[in-house]
PDB file of N, CA and C in Angstrom:
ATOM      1  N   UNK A   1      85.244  99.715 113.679  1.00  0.00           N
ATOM      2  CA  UNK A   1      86.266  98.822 114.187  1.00  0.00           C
ATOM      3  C   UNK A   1      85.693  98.097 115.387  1.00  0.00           C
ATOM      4  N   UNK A   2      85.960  96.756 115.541  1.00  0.00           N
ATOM      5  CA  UNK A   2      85.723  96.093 116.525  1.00  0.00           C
ATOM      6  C   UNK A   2      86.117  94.829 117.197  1.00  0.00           C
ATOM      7  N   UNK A   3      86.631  94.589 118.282  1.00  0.00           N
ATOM      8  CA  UNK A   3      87.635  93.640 118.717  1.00  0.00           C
ATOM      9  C   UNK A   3      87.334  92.464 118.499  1.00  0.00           C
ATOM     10  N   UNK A   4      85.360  92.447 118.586  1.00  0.00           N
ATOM     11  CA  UNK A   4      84.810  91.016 118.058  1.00  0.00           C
ATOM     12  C   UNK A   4      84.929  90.655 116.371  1.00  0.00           C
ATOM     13  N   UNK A   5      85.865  90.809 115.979  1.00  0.00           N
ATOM     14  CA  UNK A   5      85.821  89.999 114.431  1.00  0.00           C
ATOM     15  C   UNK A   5      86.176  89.226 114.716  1.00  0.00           C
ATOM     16  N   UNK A   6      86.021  87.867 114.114  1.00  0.00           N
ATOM     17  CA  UNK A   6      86.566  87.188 114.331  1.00  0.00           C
ATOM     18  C   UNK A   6      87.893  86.366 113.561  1.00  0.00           C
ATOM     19  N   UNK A   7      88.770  85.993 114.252  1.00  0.00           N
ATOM     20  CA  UNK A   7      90.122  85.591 113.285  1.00  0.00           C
ATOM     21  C   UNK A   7      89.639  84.273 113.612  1.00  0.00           C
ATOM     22  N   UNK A   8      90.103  83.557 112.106  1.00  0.00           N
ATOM     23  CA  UNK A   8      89.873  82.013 111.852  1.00  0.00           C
ATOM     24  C   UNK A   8      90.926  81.369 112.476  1.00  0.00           C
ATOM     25  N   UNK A   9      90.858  80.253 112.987  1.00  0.00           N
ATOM     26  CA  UNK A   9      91.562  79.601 114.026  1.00  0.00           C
ATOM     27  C   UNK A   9      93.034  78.778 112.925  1.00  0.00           C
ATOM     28  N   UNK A  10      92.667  78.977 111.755  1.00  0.00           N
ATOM     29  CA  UNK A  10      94.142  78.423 111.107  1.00  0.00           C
ATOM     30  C   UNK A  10      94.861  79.266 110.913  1.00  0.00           C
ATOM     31  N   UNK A  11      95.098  80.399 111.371  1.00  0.00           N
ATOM     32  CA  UNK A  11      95.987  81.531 111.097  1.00  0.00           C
ATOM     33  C   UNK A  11      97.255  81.179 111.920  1.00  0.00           C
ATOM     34  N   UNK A  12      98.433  80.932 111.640  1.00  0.00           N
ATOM     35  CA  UNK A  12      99.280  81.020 112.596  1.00  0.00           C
ATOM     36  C   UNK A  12      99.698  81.662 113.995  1.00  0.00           C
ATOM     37  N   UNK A  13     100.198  81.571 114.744  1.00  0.00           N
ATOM     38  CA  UNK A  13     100.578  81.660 116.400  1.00  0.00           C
ATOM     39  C   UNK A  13     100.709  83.104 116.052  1.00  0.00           C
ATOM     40  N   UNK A  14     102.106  83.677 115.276  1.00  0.00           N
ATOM     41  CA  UNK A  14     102.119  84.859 115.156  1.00  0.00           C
ATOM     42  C   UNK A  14     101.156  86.132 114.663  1.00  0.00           C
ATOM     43  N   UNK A  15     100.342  85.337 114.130  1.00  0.00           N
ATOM     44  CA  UNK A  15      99.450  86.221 113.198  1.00  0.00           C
ATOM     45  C   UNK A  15      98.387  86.294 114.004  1.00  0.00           C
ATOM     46  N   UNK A  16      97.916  85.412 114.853  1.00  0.00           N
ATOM     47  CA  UNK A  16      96.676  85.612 116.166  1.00  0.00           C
ATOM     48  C   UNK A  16      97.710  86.733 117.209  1.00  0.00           C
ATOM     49  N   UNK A  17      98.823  86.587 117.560  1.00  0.00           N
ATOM     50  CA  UNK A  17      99.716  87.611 118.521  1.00  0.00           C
ATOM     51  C   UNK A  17      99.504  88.739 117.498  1.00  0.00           C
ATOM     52  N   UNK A  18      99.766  89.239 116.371  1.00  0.00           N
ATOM     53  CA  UNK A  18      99.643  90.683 116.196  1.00  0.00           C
ATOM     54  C   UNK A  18      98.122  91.237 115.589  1.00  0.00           C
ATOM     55  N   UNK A  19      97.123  90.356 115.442  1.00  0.00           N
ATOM     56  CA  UNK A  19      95.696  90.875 115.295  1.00  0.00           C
ATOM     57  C   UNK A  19      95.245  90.978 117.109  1.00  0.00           C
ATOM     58  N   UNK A  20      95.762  90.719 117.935  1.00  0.00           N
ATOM     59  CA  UNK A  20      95.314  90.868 119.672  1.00  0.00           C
ATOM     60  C   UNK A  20      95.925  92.022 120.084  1.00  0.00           C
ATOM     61  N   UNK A  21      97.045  93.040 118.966  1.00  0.00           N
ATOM     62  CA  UNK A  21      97.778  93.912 119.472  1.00  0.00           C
ATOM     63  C   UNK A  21      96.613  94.894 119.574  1.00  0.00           C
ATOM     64  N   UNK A  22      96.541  95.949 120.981  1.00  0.00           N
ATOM     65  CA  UNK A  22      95.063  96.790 121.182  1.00  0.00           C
ATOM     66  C   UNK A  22      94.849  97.794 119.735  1.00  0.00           C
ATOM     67  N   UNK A  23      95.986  98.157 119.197  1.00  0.00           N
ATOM     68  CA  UNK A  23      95.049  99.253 118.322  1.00  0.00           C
ATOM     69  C   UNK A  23      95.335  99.229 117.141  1.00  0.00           C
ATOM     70  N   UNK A  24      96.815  98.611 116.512  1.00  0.00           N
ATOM     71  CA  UNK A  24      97.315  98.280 115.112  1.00  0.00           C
ATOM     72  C   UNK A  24      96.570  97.080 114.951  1.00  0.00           C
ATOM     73  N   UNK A  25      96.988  96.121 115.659  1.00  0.00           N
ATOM     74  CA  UNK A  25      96.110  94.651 115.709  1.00  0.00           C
ATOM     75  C   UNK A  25      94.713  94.654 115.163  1.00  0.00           C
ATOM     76  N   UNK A  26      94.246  95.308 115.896  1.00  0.00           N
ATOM     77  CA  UNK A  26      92.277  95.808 115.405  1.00  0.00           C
ATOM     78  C   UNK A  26      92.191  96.292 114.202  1.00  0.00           C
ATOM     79  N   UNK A  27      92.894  97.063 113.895  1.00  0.00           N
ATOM     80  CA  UNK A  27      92.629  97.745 112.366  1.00  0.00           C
ATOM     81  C   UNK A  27      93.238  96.600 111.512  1.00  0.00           C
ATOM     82  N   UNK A  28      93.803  95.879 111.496  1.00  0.00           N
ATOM     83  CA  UNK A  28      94.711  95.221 110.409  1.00  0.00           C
ATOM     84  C   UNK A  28      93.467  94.104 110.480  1.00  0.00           C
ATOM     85  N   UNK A  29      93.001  93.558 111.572  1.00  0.00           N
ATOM     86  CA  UNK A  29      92.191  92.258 111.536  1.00  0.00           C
ATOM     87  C   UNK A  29      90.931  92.815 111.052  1.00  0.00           C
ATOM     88  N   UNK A  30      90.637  94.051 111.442  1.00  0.00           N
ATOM     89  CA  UNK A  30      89.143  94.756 110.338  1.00  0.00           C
ATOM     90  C   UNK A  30      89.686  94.730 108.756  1.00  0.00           C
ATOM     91  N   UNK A  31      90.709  94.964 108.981  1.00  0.00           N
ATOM     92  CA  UNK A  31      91.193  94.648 107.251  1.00  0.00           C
ATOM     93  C   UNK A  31      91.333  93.581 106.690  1.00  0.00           C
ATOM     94  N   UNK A  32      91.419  92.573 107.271  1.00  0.00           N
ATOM     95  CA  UNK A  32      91.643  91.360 107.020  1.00  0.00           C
ATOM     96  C   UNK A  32      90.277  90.820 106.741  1.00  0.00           C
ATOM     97  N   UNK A  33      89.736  90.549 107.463  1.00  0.00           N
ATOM     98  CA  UNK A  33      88.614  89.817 108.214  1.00  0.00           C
ATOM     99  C   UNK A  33      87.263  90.316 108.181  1.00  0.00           C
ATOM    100  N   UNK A  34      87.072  91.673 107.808  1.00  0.00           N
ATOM    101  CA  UNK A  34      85.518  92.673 108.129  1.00  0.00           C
ATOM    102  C   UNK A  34      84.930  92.768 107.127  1.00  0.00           C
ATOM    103  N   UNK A  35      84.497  94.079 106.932  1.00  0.00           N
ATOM    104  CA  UNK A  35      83.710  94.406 106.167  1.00  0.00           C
ATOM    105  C   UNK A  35      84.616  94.930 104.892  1.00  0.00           C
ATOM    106  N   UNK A  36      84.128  94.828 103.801  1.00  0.00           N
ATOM    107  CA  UNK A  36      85.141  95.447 102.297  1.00  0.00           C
ATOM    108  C   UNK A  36      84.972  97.136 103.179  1.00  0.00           C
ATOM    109  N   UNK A  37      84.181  97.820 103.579  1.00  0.00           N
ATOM    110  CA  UNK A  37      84.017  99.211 104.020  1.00  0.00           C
ATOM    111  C   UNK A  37      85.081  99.567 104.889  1.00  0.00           C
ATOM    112  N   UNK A  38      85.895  99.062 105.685  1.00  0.00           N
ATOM    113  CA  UNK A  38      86.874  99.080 106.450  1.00  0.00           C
ATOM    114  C   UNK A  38      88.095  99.760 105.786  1.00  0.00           C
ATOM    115  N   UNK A  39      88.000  99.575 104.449  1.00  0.00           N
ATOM    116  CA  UNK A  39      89.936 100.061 104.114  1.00  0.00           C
ATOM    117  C   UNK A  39      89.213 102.002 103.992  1.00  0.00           C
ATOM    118  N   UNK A  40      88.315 102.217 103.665  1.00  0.00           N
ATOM    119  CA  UNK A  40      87.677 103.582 103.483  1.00  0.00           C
ATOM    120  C   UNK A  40      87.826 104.271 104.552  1.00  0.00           C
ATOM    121  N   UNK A  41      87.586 103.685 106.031  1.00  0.00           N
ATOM    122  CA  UNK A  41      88.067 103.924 107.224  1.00  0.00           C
ATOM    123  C   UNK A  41      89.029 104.432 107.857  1.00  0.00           C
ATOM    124  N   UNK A  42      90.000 103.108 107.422  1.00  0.00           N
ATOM    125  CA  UNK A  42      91.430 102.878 107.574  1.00  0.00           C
ATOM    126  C   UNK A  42      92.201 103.961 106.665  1.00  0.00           C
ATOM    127  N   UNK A  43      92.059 104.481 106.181  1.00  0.00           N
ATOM    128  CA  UNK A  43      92.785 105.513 105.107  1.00  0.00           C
ATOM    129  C   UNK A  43      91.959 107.194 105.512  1.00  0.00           C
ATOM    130  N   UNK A  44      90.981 106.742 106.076  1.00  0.00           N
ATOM    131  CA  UNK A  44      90.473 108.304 107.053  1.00  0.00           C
ATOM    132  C   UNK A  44      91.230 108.435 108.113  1.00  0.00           C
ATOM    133  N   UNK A  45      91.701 107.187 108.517  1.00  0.00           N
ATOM    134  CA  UNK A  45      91.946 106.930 109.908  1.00  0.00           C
ATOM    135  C   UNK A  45      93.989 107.708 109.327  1.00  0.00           C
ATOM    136  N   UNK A  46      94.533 106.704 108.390  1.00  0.00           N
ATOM    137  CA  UNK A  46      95.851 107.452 108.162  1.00  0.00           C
ATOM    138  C   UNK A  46      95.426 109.143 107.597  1.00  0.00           C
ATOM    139  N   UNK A  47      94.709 109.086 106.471  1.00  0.00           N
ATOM    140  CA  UNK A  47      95.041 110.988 106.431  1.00  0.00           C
ATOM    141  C   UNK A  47      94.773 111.623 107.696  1.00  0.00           C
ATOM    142  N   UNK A  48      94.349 111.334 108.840  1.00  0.00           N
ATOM    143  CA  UNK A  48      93.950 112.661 109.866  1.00  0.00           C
ATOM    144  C   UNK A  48      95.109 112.357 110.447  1.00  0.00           C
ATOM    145  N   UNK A  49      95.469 110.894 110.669  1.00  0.00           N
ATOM    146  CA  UNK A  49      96.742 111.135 111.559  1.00  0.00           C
ATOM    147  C   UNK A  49      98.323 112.156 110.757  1.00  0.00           C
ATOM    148  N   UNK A  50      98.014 111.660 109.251  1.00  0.00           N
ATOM    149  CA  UNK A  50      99.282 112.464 108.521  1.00  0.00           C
ATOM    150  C   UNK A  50      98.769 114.515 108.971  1.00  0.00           C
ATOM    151  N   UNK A  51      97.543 114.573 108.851  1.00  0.00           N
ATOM    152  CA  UNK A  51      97.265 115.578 108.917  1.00  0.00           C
ATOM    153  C   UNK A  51      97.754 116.604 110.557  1.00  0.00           C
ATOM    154  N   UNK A  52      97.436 115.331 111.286  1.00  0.00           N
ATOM    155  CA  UNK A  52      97.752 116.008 112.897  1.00  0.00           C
ATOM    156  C   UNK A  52      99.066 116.104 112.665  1.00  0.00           C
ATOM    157  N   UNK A  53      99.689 115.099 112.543  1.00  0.00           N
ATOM    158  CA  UNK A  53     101.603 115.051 112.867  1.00  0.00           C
ATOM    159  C   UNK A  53     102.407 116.094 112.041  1.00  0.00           C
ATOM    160  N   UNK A  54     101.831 116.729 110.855  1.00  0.00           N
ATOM    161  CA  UNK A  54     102.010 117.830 110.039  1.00  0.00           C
ATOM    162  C   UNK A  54     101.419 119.280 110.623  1.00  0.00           C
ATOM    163  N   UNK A  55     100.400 119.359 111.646  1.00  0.00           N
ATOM    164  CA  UNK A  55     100.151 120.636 111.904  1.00  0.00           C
ATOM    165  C   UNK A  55     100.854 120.312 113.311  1.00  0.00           C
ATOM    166  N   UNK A  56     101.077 119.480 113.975  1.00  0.00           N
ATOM    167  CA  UNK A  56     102.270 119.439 115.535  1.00  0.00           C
ATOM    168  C   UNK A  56     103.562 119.480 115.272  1.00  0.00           C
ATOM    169  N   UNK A  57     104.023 118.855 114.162  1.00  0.00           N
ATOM    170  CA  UNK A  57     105.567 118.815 113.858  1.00  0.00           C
ATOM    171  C   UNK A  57     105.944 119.779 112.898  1.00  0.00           C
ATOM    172  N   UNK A  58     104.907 119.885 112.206  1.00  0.00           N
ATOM    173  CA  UNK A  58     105.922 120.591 110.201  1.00  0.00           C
ATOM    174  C   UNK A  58     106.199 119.613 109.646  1.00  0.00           C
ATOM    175  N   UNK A  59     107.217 120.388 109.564  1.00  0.00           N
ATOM    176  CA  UNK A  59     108.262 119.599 108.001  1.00  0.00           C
ATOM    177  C   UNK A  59     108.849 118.433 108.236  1.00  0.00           C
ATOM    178  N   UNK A  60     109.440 118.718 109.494  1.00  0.00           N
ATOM    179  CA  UNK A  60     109.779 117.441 109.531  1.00  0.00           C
ATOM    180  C   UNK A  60     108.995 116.136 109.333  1.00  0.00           C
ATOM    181  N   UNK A  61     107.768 116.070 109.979  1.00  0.00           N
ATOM    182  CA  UNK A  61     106.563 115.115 110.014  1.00  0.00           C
ATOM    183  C   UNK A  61     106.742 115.033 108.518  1.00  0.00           C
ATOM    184  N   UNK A  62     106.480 115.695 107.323  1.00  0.00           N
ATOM    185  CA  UNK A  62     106.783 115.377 106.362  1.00  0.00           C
ATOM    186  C   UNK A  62     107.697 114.774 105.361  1.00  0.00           C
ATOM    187  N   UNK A  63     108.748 115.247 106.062  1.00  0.00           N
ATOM    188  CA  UNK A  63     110.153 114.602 105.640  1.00  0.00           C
ATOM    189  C   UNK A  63     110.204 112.990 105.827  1.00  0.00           C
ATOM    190  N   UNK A  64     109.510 113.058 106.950  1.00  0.00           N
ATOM    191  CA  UNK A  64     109.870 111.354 107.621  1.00  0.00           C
ATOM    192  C   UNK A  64     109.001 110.489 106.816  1.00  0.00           C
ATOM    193  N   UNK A  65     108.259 111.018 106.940  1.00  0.00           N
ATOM    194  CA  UNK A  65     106.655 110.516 105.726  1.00  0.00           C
ATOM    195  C   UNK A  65     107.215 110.214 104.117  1.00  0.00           C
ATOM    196  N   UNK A  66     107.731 111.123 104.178  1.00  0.00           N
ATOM    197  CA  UNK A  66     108.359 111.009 102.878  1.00  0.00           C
ATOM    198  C   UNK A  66     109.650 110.164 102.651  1.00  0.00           C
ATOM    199  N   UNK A  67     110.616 109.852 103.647  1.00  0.00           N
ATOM    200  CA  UNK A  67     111.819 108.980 103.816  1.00  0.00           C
ATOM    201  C   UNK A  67     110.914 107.077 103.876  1.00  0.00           C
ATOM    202  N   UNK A  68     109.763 107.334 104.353  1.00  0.00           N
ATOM    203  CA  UNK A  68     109.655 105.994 104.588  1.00  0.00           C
ATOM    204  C   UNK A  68     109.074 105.172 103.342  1.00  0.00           C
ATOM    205  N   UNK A  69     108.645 106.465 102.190  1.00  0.00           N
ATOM    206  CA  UNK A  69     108.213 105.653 100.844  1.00  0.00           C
ATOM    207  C   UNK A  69     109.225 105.458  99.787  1.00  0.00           C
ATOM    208  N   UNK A  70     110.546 105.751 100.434  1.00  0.00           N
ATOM    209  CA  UNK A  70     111.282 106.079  99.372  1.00  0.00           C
ATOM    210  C   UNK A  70     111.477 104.641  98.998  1.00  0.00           C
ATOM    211  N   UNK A  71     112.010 102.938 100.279  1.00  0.00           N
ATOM    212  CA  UNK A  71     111.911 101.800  99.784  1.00  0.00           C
ATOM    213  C   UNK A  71     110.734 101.580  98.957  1.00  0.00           C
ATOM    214  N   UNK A  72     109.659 101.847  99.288  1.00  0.00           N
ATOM    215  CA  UNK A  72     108.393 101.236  98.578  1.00  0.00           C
ATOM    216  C   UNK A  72     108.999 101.631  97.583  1.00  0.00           C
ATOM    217  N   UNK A  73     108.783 102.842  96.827  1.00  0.00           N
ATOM    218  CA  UNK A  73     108.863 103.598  95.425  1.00  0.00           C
ATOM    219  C   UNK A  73     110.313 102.471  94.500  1.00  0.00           C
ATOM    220  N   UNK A  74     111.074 102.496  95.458  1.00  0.00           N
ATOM    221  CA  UNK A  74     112.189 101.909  94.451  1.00  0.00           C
ATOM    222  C   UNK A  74     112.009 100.374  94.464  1.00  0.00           C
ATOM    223  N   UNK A  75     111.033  99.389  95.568  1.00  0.00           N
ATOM    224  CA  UNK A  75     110.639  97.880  95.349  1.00  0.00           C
ATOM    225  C   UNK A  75     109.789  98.162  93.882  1.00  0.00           C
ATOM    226  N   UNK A  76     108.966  99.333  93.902  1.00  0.00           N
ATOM    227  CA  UNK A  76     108.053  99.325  92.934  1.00  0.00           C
ATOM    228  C   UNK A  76     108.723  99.552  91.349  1.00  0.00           C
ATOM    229  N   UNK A  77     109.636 100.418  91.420  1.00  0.00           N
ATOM    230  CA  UNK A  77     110.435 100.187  90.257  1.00  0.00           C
ATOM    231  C   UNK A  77     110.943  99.108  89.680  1.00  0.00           C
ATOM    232  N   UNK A  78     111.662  98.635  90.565  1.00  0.00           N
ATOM    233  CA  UNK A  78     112.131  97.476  90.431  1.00  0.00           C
ATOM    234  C   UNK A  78     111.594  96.485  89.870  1.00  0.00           C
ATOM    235  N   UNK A  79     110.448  96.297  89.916  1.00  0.00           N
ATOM    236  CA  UNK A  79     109.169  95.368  90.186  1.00  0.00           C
ATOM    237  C   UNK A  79     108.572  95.936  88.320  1.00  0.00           C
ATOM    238  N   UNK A  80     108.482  96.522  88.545  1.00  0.00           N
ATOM    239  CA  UNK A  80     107.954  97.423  87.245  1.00  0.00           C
ATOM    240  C   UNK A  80     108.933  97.460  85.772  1.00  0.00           C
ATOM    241  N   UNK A  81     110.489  97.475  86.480  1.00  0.00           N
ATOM    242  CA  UNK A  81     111.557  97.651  85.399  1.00  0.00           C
ATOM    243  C   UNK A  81     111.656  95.923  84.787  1.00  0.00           C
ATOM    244  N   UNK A  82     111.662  95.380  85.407  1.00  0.00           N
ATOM    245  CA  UNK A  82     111.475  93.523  85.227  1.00  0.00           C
ATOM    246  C   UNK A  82     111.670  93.516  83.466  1.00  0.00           C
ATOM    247  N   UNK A  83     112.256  92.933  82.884  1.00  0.00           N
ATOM    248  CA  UNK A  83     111.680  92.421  81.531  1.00  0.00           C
ATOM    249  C   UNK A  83     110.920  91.360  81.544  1.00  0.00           C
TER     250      UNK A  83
END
């Protein structure tokens, strides 16, 4: 990860404000913008954090984890049920 990637100057106002954010910002603009090797990272980078917040919290950490895919899962149905 690194703050020097560079974002292309036609990106909109908002979209230069949340790639400058210090630590979501950086990862999303390495995703955007970097190397294809970056999402391999970025997904080390989410399992350790699912992993910490599950051995500090429990279940709950899980529960919440689990409440927040429940929209995805049902856009994806949705999306999927389509004729």
């Amino acid at each position: 990860m690194s703050i020097l990637t560079p974002v292309p100057p036609a990106q909109p106002w908002y979209a230069r404000a949340f790639y400058k954010l210090p630590v979501i910002g950086w990862l999303a603009r390495d995703l955007a913008f970097g190397d294809s090797d970056n999402v391999w990272y970025f997904l080390v980078i989410l399992l350790t954090v699912l992993v910490l917040s599950v051995a500090t919290w429990g279940l709950p950490a899980l529960v919440v984890i689990a409440l927040t895919y429940v929209p995805v899962h049902m856009a994806l149905m949705v999306i999927l049920a389509r004729p």
